[in-house]
C-alpha atoms as a PDB file:
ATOM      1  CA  UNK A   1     141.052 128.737 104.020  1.00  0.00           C
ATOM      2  CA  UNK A   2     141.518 125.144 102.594  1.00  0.00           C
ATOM      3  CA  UNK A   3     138.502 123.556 100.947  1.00  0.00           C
ATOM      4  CA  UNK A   4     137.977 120.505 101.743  1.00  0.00           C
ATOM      5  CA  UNK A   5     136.831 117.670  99.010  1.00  0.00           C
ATOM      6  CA  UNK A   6     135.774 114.964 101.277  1.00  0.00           C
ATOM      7  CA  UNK A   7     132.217 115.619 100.853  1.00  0.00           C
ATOM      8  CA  UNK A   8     132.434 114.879  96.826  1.00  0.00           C
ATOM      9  CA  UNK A   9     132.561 111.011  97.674  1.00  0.00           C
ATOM     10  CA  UNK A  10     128.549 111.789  97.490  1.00  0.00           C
ATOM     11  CA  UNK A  11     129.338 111.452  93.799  1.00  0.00           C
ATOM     12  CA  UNK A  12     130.990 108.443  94.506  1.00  0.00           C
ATOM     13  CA  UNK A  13     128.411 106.414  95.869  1.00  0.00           C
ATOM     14  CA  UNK A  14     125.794 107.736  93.914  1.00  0.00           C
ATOM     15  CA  UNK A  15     127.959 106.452  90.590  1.00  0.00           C
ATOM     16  CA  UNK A  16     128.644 103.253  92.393  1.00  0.00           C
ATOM     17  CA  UNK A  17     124.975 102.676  93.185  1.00  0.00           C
ATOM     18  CA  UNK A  18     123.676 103.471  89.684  1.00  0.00           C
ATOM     19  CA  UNK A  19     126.531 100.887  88.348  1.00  0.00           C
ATOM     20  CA  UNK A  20     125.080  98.363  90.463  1.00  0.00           C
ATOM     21  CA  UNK A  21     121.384  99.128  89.265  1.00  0.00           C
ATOM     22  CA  UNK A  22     120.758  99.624  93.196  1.00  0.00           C
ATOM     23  CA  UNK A  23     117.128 101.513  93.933  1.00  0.00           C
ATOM     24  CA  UNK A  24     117.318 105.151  93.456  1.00  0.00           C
ATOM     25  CA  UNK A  25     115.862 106.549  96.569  1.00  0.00           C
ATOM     26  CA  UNK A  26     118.082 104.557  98.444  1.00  0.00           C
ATOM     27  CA  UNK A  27     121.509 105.645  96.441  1.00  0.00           C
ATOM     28  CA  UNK A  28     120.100 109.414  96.767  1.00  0.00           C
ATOM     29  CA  UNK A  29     119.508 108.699 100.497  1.00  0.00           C
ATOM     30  CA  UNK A  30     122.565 107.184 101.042  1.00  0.00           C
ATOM     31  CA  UNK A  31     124.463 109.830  98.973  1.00  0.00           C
ATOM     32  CA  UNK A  32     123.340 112.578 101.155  1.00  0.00           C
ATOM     33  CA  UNK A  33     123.682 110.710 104.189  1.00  0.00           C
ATOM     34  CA  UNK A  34     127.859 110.152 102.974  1.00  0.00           C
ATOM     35  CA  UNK A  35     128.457 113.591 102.750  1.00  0.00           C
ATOM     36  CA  UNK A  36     126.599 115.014 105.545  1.00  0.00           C
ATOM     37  CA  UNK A  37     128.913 112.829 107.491  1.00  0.00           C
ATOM     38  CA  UNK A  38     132.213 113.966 105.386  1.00  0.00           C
ATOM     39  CA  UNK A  39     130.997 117.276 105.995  1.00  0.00           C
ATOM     40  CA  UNK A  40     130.629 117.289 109.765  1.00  0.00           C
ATOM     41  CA  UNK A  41     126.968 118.120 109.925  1.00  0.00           C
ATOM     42  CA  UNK A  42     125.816 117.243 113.102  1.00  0.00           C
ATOM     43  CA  UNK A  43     123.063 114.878 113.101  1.00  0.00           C
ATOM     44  CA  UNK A  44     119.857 117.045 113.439  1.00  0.00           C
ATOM     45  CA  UNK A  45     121.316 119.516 111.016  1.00  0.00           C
ATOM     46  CA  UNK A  46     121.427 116.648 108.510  1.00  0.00           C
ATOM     47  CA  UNK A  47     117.757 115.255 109.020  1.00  0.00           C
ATOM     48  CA  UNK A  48     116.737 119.078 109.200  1.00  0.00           C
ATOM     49  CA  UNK A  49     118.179 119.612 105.685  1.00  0.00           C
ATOM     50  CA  UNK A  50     117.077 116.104 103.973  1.00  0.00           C
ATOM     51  CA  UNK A  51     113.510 117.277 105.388  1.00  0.00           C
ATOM     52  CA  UNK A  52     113.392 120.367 104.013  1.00  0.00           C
ATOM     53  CA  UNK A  53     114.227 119.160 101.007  1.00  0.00           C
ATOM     54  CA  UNK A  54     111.525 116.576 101.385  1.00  0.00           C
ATOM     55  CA  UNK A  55     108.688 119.418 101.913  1.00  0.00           C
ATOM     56  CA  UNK A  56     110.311 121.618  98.685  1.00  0.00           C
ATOM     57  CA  UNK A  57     109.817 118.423  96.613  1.00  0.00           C
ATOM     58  CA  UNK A  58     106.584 116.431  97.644  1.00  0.00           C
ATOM     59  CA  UNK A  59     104.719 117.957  94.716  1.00  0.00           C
ATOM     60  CA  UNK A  60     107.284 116.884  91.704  1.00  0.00           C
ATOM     61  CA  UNK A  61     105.606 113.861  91.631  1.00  0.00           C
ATOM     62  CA  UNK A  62     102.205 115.250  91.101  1.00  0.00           C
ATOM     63  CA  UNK A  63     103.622 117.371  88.216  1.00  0.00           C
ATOM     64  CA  UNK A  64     105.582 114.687  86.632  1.00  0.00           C
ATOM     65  CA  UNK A  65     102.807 111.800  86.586  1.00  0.00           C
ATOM     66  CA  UNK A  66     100.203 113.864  85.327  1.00  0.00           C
ATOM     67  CA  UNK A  67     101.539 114.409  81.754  1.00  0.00           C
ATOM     68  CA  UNK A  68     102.866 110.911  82.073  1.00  0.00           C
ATOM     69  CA  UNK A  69      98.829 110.047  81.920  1.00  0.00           C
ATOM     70  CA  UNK A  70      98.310 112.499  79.272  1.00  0.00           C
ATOM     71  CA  UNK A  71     100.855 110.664  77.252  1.00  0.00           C
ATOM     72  CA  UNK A  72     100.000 107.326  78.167  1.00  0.00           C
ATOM     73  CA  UNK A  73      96.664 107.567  77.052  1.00  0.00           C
ATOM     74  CA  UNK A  74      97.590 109.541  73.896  1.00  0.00           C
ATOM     75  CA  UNK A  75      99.959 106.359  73.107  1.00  0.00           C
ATOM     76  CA  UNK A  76      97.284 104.028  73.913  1.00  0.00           C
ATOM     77  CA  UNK A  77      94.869 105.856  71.086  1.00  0.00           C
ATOM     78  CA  UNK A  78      97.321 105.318  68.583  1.00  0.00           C
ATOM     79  CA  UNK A  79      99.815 108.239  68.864  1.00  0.00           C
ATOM     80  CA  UNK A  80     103.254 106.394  67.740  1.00  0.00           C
ATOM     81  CA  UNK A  81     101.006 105.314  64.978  1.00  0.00           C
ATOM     82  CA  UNK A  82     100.068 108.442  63.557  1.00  0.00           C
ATOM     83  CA  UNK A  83     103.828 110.178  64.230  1.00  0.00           C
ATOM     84  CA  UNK A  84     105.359 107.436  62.318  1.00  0.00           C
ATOM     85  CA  UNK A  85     102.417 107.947  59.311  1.00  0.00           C
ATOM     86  CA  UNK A  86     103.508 111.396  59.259  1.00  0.00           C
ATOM     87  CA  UNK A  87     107.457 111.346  58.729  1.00  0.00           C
ATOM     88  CA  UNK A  88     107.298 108.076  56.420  1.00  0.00           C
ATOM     89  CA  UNK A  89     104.705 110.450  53.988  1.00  0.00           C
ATOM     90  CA  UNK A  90     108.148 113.050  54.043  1.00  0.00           C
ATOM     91  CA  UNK A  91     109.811 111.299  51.340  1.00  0.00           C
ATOM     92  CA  UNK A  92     113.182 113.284  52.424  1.00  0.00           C
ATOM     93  CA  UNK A  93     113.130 112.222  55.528  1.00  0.00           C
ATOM     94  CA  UNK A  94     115.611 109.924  57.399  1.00  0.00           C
ATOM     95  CA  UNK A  95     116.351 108.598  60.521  1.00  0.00           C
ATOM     96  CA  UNK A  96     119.741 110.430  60.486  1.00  0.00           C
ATOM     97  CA  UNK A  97     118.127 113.970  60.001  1.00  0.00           C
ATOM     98  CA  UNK A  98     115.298 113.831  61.759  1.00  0.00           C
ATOM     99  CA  UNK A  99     117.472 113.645  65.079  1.00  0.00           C
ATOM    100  CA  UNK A 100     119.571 116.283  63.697  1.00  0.00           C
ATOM    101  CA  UNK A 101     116.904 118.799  63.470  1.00  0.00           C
ATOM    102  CA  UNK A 102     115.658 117.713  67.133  1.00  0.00           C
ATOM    103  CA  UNK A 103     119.351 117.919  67.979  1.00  0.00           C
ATOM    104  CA  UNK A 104     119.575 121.654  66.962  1.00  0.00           C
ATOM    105  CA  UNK A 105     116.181 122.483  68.431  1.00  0.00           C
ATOM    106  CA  UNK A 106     116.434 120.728  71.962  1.00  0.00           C
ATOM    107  CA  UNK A 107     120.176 122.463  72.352  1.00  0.00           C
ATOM    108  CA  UNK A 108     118.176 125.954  71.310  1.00  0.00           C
ATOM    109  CA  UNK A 109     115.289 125.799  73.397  1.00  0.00           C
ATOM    110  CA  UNK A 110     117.432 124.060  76.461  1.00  0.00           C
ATOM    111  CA  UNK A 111     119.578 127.254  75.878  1.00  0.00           C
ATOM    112  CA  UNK A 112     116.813 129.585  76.441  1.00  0.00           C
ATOM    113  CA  UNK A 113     116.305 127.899  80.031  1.00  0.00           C
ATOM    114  CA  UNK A 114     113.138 126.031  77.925  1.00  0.00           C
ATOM    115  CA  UNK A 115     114.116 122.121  79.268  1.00  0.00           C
ATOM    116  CA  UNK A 116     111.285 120.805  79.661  1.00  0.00           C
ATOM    117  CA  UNK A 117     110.027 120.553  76.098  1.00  0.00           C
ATOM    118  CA  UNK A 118     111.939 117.260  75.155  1.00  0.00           C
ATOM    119  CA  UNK A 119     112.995 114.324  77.471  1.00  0.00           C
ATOM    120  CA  UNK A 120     112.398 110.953  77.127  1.00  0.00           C
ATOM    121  CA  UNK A 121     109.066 110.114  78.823  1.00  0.00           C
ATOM    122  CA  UNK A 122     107.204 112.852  76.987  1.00  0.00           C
ATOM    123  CA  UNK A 123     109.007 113.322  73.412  1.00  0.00           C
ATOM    124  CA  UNK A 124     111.729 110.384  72.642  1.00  0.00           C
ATOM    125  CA  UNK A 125     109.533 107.178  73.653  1.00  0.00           C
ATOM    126  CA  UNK A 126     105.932 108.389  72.529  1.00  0.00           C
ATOM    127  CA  UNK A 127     107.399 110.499  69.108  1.00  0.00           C
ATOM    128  CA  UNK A 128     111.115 110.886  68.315  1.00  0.00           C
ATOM    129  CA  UNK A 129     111.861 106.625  68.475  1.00  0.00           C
ATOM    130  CA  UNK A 130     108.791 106.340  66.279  1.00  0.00           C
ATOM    131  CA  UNK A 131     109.548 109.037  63.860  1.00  0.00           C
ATOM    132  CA  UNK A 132     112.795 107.289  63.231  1.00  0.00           C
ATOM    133  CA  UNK A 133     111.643 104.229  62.820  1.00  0.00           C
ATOM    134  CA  UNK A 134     109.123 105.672  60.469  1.00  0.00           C
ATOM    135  CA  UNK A 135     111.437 107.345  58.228  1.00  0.00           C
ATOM    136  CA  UNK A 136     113.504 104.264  58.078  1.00  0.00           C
ATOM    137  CA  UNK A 137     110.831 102.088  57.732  1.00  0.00           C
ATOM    138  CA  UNK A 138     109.421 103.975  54.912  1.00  0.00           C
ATOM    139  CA  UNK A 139     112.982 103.516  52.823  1.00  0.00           C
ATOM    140  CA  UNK A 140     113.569 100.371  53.644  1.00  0.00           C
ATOM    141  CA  UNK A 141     110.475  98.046  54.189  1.00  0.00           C
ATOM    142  CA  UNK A 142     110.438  96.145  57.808  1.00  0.00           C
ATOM    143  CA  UNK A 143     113.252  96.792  60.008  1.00  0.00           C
ATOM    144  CA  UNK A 144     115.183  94.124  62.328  1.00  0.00           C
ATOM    145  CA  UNK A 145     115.167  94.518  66.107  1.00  0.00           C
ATOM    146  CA  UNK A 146     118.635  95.177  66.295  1.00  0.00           C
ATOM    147  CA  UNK A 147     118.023  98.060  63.531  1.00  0.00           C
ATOM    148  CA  UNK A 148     114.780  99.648  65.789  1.00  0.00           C
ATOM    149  CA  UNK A 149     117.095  99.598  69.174  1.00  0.00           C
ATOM    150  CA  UNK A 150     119.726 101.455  67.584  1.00  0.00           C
ATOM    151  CA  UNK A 151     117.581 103.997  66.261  1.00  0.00           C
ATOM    152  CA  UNK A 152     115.706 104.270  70.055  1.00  0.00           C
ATOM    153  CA  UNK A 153     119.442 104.768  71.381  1.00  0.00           C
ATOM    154  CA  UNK A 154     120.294 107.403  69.154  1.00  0.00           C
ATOM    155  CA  UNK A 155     116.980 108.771  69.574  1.00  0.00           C
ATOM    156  CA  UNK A 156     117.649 108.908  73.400  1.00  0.00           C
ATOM    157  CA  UNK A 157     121.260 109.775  72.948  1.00  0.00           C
ATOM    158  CA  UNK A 158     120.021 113.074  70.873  1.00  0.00           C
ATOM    159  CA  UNK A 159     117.934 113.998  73.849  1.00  0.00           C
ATOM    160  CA  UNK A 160     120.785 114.082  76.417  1.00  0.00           C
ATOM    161  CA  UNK A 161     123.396 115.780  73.780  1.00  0.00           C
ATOM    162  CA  UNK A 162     120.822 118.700  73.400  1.00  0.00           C
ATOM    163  CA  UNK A 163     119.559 118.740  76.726  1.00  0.00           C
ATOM    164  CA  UNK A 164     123.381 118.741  78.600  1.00  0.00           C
ATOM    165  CA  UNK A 165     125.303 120.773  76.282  1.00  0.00           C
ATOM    166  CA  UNK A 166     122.602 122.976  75.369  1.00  0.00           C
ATOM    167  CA  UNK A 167     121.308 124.363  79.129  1.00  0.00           C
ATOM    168  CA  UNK A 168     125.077 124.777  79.617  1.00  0.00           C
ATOM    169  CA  UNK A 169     124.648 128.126  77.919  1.00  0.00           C
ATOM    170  CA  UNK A 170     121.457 129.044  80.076  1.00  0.00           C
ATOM    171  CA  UNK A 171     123.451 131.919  82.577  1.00  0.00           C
ATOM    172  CA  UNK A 172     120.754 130.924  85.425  1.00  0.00           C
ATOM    173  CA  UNK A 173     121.338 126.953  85.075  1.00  0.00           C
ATOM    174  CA  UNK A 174     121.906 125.070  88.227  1.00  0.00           C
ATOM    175  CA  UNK A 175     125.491 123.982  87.298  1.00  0.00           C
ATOM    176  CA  UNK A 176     126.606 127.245  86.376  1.00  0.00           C
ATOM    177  CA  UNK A 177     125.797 128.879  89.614  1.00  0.00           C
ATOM    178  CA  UNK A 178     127.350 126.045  91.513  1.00  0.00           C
ATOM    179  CA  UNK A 179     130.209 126.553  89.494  1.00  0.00           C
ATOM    180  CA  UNK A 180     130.551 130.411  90.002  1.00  0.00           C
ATOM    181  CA  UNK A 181     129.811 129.638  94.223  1.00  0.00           C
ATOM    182  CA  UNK A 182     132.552 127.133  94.481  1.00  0.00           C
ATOM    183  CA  UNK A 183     135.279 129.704  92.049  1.00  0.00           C
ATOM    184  CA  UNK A 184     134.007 132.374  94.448  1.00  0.00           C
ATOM    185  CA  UNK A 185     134.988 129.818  97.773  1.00  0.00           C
ATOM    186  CA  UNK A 186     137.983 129.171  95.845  1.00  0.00           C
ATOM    187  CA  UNK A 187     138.972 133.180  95.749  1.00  0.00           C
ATOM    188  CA  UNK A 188     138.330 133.469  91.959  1.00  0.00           C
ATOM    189  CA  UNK A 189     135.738 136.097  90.985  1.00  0.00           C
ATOM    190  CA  UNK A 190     133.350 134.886  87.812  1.00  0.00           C
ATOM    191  CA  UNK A 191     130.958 136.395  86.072  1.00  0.00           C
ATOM    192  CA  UNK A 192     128.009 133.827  85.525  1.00  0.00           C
ATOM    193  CA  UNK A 193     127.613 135.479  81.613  1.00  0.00           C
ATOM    194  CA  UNK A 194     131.492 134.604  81.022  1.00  0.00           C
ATOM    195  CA  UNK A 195     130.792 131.141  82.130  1.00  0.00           C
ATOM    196  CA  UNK A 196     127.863 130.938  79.705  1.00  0.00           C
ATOM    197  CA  UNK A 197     129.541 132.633  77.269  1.00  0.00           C
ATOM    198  CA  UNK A 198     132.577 130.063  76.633  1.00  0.00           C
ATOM    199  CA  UNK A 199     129.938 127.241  77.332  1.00  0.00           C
ATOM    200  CA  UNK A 200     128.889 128.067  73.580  1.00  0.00           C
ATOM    201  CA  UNK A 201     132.010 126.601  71.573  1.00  0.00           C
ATOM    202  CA  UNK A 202     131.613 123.055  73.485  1.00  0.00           C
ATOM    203  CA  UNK A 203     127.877 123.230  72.946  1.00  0.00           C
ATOM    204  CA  UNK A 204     128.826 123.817  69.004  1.00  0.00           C
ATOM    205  CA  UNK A 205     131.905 120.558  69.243  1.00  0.00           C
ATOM    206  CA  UNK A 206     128.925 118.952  70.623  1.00  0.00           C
ATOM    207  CA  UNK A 207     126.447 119.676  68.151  1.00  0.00           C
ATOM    208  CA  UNK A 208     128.761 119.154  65.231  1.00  0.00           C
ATOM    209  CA  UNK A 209     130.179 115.668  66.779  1.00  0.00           C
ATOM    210  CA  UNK A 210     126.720 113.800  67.113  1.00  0.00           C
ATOM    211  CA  UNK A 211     125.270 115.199  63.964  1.00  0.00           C
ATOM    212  CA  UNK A 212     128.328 113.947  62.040  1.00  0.00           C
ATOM    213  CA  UNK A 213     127.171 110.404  63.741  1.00  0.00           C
ATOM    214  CA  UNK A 214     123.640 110.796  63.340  1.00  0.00           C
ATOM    215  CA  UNK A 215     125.028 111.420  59.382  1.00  0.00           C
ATOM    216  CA  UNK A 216     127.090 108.413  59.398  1.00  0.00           C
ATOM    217  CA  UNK A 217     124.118 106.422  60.953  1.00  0.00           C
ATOM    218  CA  UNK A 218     122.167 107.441  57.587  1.00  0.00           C
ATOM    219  CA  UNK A 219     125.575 105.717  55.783  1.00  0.00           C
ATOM    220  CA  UNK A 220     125.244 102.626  57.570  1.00  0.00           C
ATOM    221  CA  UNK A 221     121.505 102.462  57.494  1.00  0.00           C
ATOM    222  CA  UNK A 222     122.265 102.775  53.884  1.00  0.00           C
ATOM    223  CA  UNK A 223     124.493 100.252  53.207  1.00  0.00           C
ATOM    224  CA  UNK A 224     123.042  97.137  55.521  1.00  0.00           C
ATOM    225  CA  UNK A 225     119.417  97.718  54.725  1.00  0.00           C
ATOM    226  CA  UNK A 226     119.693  98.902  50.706  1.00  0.00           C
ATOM    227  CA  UNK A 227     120.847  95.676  49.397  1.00  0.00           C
ATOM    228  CA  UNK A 228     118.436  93.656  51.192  1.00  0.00           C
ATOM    229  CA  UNK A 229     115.150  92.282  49.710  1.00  0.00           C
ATOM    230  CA  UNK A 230     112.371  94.340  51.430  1.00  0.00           C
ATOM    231  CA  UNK A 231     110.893  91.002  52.650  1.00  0.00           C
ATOM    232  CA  UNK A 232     113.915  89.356  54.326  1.00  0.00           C
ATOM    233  CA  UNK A 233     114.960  93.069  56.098  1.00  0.00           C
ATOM    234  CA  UNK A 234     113.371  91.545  58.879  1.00  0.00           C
ATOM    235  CA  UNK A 235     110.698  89.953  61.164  1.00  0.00           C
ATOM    236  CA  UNK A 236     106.850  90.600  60.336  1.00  0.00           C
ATOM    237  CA  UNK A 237     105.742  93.808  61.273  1.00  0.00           C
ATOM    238  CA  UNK A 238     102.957  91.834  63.173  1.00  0.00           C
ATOM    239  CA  UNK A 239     105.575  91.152  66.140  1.00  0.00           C
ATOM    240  CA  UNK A 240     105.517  95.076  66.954  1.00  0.00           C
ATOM    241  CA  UNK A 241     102.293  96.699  66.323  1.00  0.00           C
ATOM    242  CA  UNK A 242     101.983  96.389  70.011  1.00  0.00           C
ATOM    243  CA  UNK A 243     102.677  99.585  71.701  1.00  0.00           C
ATOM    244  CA  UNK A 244     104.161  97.403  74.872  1.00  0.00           C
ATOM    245  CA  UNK A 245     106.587  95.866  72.738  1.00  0.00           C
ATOM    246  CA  UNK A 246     107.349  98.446  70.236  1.00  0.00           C
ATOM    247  CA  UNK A 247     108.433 101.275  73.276  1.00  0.00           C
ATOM    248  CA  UNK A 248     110.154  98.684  75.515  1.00  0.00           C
ATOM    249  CA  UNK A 249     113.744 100.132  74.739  1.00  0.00           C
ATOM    250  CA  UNK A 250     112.562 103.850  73.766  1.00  0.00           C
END
């Protein structure tokens, strides 16, 4: 029997809507509604299946905006404060490998099936951005905004290298069950272990690729901020001691 990969253009439009910065409940909607129809679900099967979906979900966002709270009111009481204290006291510390030890840690734990204890809302923006900025900070003197959004990218860009290539390994991961279903349509028995198994050498490329650019980052932190008089590195620190403006790209 043929499979058929019309209903993949569900991929399509959600890319397409995400490029086009359209709302997100309406590309998911949308999405869903695309491939029902390249499917050939009738219509009541489709509405049957978005709502039970719907009734699965309707407590994520109770779970997701209460440590949201928990973190905005830690920030508000001077957390990104106190975490950049901290790392610029580590004299040793840098920017550079400060993400490399989160790197190895969030690709651990996210291997264990533990994903939830990094992300962005509740590690990158209210510690891992400030950390960084810390450690540079403390080296350098005052940093320049184009210095403290790189280090928030890379920051965030640690995060999802840990997080993707790490839970890859996980054998009861989402994607490697989908991926074991569709060989299985496909008439090609696989082990979900064997799948996690060979995940391992691109979670190691993966590791080894960013932390040789989170090294290099040290480099050219080294090289444009070194040579500069502490006093000229940048703007007054005044212009971000408020926690609106210093998390705005975190």
């Amino acid at each position: 029997m043929q499979t058929s990969l019309w209903p993949l253009v569900g991929v399509a439009v959600i890319l397409v809507g995400f490029v086009l910065r359209f709302n997100p409940m309406l590309i998911v909607a949308s999405a869903a509604i695309v491939t029902s129809i390249a499917a050939h679900f009738p219509p009541e099967k489709m509405l049957a299946a978005i709502g039970a979906g719907f009734l699965k979900t309707r407590n994520i966002p109770l779970i997701i905006l209460l440590p949201l709270a928990v973190i905005g009111l830690s920030e508000r009481h001077g957390l990104r404060e106190r975490a950049q204290m901290w790392i610029g006291n580590i004299k040793a510390a840098t920017a550079g490998r400060l993400l490399i030890v989160y790197l190895l840690v969030r690709e651990l734990t996210a291997a264990v099936g533990l994903t939830g204890l990094g992300g962005h809302p509740q590690m990158v923006r209210p510690l891992l951005a400030p950390m960084a900025e810390g450690a540079t900070q403390a080296r350098y003197g005052r940093i320049s905004d184009a210095v403290r959004y790189r280090l928030r990218a890379f920051a965030a860009a640690t995060d999802n290298v840990g997080l993707f290539f790490g839970e890859d390994i996980f054998v009861a991961f989402g994607a490697i069950v989908l991926m074991v279903t569709f060989l299985k349509e496909a008439g090609i028995t696989v082990e979900p272990m064997r799948v996690a198994v060979w995940g391992m050498p691109t979670a190691l490329c993966a590791f080894v690729i960013h932390a040789t650019r989170l090294h290099l980052l040290d480099r050219q932190l080294e090289k444009t901020l070194r040579d500069c008089p502490r006093a000229e590195a940048a703007e007054p620190q005044a212009s971000h001691s408020s926690p609106d403006a210093a998390g705005e790209q975190a």
